[in-house]
Protein backbone atom coordinates (compact mmCIF):
# COMPACT_ATOMS: atom_id res chain seq x y z
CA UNK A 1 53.52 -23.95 40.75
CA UNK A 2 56.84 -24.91 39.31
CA UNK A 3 57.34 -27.84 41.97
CA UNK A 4 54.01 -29.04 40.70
CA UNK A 5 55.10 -28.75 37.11
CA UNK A 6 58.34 -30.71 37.70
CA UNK A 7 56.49 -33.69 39.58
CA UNK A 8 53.58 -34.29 36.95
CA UNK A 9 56.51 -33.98 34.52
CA UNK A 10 58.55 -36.89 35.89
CA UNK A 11 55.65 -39.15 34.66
CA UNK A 12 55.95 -41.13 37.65
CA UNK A 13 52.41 -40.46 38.84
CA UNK A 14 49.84 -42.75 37.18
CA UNK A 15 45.88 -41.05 37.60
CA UNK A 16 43.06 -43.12 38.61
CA UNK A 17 41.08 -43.79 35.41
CA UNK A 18 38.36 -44.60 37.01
CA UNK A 19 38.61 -41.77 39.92
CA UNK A 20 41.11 -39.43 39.06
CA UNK A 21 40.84 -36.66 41.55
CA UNK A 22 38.27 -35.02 44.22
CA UNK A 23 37.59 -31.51 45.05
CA UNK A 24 37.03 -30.24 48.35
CA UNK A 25 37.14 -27.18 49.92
CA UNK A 26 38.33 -25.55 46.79
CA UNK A 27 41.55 -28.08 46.33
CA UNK A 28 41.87 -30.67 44.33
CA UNK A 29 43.33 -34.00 45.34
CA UNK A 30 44.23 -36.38 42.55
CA UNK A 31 43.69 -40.05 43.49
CA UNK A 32 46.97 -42.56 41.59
CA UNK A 33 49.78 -44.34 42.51
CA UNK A 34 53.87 -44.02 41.65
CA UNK A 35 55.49 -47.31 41.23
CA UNK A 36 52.31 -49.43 42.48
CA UNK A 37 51.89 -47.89 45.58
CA UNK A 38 48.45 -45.63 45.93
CA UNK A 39 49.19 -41.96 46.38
CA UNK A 40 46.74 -39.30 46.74
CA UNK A 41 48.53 -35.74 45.38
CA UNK A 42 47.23 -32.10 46.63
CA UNK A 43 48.97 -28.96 46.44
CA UNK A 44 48.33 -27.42 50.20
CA UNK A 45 48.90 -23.35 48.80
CA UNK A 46 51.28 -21.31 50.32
CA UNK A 47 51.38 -20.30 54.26
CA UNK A 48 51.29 -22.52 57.45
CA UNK A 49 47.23 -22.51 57.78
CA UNK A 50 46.83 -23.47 53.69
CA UNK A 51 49.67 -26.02 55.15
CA UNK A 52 47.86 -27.36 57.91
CA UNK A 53 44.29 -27.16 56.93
CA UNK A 54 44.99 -29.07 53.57
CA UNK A 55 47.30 -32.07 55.54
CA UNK A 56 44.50 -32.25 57.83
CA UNK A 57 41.35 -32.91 55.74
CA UNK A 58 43.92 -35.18 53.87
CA UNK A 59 44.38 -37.80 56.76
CA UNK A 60 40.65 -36.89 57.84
CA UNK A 61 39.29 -37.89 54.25
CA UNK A 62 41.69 -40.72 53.11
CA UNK A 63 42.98 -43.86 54.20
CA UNK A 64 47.06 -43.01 54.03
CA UNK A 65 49.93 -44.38 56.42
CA UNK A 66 51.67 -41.22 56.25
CA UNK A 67 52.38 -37.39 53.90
CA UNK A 68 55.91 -36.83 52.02
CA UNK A 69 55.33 -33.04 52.00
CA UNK A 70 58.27 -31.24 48.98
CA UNK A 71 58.98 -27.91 47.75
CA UNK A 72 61.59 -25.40 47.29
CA UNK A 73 63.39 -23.63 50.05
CA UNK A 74 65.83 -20.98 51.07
CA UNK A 75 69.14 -21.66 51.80
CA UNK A 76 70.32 -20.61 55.36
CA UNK A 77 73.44 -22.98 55.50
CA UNK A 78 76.84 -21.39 53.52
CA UNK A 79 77.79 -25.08 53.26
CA UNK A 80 74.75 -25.86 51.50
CA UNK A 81 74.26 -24.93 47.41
CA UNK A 82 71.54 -24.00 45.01
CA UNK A 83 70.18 -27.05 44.00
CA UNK A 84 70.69 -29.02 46.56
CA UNK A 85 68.13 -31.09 47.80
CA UNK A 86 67.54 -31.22 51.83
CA UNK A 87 65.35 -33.70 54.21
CA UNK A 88 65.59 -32.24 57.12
CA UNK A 89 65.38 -34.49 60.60
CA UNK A 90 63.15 -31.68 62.41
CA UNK A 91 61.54 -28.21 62.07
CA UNK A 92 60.97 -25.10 64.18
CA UNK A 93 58.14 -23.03 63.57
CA UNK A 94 60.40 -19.26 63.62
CA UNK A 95 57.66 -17.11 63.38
CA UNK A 96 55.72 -17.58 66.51
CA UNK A 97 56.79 -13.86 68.25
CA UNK A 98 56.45 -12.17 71.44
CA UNK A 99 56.71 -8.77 70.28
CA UNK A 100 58.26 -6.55 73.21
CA UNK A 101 58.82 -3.34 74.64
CA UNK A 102 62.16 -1.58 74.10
CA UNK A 103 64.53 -3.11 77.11
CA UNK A 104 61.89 -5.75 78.00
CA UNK A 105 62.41 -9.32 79.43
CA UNK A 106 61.96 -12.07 77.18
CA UNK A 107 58.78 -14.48 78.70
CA UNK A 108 60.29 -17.74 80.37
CA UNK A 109 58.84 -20.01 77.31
CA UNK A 110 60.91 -17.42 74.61
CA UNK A 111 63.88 -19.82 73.24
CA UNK A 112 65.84 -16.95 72.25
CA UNK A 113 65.53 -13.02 71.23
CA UNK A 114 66.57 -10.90 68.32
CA UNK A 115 67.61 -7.30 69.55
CA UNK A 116 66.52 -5.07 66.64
CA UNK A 117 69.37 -2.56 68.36
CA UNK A 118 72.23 -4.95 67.89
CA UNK A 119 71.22 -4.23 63.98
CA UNK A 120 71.31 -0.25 63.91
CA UNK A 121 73.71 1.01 61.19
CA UNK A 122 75.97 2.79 62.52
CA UNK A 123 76.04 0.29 65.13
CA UNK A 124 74.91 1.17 68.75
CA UNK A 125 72.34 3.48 70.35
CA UNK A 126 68.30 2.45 71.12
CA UNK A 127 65.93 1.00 68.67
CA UNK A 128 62.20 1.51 69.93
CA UNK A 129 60.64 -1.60 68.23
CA UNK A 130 62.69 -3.37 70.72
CA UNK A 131 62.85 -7.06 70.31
CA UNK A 132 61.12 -10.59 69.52
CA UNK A 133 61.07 -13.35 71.84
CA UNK A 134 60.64 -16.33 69.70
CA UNK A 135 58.23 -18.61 71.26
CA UNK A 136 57.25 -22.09 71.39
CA UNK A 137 54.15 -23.67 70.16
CA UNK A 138 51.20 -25.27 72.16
CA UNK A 139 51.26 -29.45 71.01
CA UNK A 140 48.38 -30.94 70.89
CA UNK A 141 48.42 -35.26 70.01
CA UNK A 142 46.64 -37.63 70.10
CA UNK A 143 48.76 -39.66 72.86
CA UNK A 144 48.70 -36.73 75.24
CA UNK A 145 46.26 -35.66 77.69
CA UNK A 146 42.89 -34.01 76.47
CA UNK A 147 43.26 -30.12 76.58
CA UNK A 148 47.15 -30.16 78.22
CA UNK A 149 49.05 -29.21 75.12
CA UNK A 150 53.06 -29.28 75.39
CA UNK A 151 55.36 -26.34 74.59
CA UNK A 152 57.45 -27.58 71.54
CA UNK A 153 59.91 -25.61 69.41
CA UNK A 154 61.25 -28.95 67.18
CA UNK A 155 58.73 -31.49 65.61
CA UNK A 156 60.95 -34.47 64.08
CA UNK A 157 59.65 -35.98 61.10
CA UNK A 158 59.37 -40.15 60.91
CA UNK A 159 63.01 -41.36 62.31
CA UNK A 160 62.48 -45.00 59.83
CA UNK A 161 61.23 -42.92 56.53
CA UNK A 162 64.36 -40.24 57.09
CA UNK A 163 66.74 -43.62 57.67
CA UNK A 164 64.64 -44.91 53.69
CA UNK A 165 66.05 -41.17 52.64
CA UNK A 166 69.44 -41.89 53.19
CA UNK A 167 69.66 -43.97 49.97
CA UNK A 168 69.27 -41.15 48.10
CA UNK A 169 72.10 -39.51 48.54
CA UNK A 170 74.27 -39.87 46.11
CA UNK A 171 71.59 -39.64 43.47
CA UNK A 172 71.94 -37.90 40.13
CA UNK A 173 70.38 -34.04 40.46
CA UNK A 174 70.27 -31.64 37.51
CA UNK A 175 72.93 -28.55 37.19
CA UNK A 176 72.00 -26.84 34.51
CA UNK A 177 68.69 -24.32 33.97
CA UNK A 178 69.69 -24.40 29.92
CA UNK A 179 72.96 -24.76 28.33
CA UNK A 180 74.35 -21.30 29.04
CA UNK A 181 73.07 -21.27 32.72
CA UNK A 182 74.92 -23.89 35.18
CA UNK A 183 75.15 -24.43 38.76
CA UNK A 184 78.67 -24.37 39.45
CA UNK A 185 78.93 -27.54 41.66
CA UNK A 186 76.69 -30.93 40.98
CA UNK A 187 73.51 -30.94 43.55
CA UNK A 188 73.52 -33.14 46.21
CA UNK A 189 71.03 -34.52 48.94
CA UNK A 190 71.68 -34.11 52.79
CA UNK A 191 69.46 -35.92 55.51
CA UNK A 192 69.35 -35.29 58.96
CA UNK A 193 69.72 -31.33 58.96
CA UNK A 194 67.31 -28.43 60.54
CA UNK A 195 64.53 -26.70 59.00
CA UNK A 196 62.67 -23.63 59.77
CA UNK A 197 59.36 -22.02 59.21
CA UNK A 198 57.20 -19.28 59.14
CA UNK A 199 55.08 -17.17 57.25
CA UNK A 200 57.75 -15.26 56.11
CA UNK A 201 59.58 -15.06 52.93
CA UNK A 202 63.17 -14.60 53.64
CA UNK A 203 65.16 -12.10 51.84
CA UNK A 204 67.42 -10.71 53.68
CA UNK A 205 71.00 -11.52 55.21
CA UNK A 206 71.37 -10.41 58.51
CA UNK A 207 68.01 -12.25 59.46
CA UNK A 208 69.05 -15.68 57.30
CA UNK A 209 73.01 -15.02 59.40
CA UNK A 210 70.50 -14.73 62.98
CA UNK A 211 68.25 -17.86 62.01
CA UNK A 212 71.24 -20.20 60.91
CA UNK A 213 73.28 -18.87 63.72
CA UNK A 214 70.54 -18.88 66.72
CA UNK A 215 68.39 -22.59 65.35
CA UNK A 216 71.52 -23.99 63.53
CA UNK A 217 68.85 -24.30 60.26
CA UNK A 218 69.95 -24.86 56.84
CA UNK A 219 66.06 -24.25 54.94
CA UNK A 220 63.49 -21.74 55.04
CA UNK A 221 60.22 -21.85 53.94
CA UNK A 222 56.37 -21.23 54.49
CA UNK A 223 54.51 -24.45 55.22
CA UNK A 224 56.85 -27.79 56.55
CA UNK A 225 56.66 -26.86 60.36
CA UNK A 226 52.60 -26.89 59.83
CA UNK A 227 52.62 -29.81 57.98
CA UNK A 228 54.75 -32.12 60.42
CA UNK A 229 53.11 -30.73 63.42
CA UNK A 230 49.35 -31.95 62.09
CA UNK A 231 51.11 -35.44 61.18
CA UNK A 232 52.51 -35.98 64.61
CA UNK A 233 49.74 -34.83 66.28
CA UNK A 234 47.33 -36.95 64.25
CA UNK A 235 49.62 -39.68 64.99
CA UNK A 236 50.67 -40.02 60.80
CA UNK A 237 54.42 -40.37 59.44
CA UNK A 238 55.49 -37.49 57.83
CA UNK A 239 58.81 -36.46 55.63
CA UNK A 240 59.78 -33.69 54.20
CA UNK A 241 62.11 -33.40 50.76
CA UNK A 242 62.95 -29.33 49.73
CA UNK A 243 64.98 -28.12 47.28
CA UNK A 244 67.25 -25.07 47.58
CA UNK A 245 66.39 -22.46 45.12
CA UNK A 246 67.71 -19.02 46.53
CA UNK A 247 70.50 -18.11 49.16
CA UNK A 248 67.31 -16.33 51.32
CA UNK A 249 68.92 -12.68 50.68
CA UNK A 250 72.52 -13.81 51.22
CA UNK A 251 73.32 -13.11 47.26
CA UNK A 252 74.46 -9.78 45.02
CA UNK A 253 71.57 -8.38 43.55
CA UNK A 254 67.64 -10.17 43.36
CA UNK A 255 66.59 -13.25 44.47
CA UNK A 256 68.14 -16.32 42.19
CA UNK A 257 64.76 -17.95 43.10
CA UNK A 258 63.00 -16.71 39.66
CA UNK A 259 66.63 -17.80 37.93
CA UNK A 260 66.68 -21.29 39.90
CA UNK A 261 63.67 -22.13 41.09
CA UNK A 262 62.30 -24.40 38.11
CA UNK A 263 65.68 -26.55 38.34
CA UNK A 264 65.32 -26.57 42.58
CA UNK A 265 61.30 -27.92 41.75
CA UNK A 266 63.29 -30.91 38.66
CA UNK A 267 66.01 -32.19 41.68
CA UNK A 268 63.35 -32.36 44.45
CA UNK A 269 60.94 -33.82 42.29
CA UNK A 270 62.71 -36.36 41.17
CA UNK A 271 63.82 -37.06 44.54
CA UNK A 272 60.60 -37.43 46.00
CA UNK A 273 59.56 -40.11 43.33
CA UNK A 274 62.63 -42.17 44.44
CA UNK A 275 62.15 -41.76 47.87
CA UNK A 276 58.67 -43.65 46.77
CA UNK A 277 59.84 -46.22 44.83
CA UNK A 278 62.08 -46.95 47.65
CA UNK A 279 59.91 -46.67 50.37
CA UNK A 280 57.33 -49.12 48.53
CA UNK A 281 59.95 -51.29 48.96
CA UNK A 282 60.91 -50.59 52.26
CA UNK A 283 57.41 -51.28 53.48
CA UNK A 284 57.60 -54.47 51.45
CA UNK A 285 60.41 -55.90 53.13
CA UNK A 286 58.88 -55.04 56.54
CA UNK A 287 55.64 -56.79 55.73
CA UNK A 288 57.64 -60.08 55.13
């Protein structure tokens, strides 16, 4: 994968001589540390069960304190760029649907609905595949009560690692693919914003509009919900770091994502080796 590609090419992460990597389950996770600090590296696949089944033999397997989950993302927010790199505060899993019955009533636990009618070109008149009812998940954690799950729609990732992301804003990101192919602002990283996932790969405008409008997100992608939802309810820390590589079907013409998506995998690699460096010394500090 080319977020894979960019991290091992940062250098940053030193293998194990002695025990470089295990395979399980058909992954391998490589055993070394960045600046010092022991990390253990997988790459979970693509989808929210390859997401949730690889963070959760993770913390069953190793001794960690925590998962900084990266990647590339589609970009939901106008006031966002290509490029940039985004930790979002919290996540909604979008793709968990009650599908209903044309003029149907959305079930209590729906947050919201998306009228396929209210998209009919020319506007008005029926549509018979009706509408979705986007619904909430069932939370299971370890500080709740056995087999009494609670309805969730956000899952917030660590509130003292996303306060050790702040310092990176401001950092240097790359704007260039080559020398003929430029961004045409400088990336930047934003903390605090919304994220959203699903097992959906979003290419089109109208939905990106009804997703940024209705959840107020500014990234899409496949596997972050997943992954902070098994860390929370494993009782682990959890951050995530994307990159923006696409405008999620908001552009002229294809998807920038083949065009941009090996300089979105450079900026959030990079960032997610100085988050480390700087959370090594973040957890220093509170040791003292």
């Amino acid at each position: 994968s080319p977020e894979e590609d960019a991290f091992f090419a940062t250098g940053a992460f030193k293998p194990n001589p002695r025990h470089p990597y295990v395979d399980l389950s058909g992954r391998r996770f490589r055993v070394g540390s960045i600046g010092g600090s022991k990390v253990f590296y997988a790459r979970c696949g693509v989808g929210m069960v390859n997401a949730a089944a690889a963070t959760q033999q993770m913390l069953d397997v190793f001794r960690m304190i925590g998962i900084v989950h990266f990647g590339i993302a589609g970009n939901a927010n106008s006031s966002m760029s290509i490029g940039d790199v985004i930790i979002p505060k919290q996540f909604a899993q979008t793709g968990l649907w009650d599908w209903l019955k044309f003029k149907a009533t959305i079930p209590a636990n729906d947050v919201t609905e998306l009228d396929f009618g209210s998209y009919d070109v020319p506007n008005g008149g029926d549509n018979e595949l009706g509408s979705i009812g986007y619904s909430t998940e069932f939370f299971y954690s370890k500080s709740g009560k056995p087999n009494s799950p609670e309805r969730t729609l956000w899952f917030q990732t660590s509130q003292n690692w996303l306060e050790v992301s702040s310092s990176l804003e401001g950092m240097a990101l790359e704007q260039c693919v080559n020398a003929s192919l430029c961004l045409p602002e400088k990336p930047k990283v934003v903390v605090g914003l919304n994220g959203a996932t699903a097992n959906i790969f979003v290419d089109n405008a109208a939905y990106r509009e009804f997703l940024y409008t209705t959840f107020h997100v500014s990234s899409l992608d496949m596997e972050s919900a997943a992954i902070v939802m098994t860390c929370l309810s494993n009782g682990f820390k959890v951050i995530v770091i994307r990159a923006l590589s696409d405008l999620a079907g908001a552009q002229d013409g294809d998807n920038t994502i083949r065009l941009f998506g090996p300089l979105a995998a450079s900026n959030v690699a990079k960032a997610v080796v100085q988050f480390g460096k700087t959370l090594r010394g973040f957890h220093f500090q509170q040791s003292i």
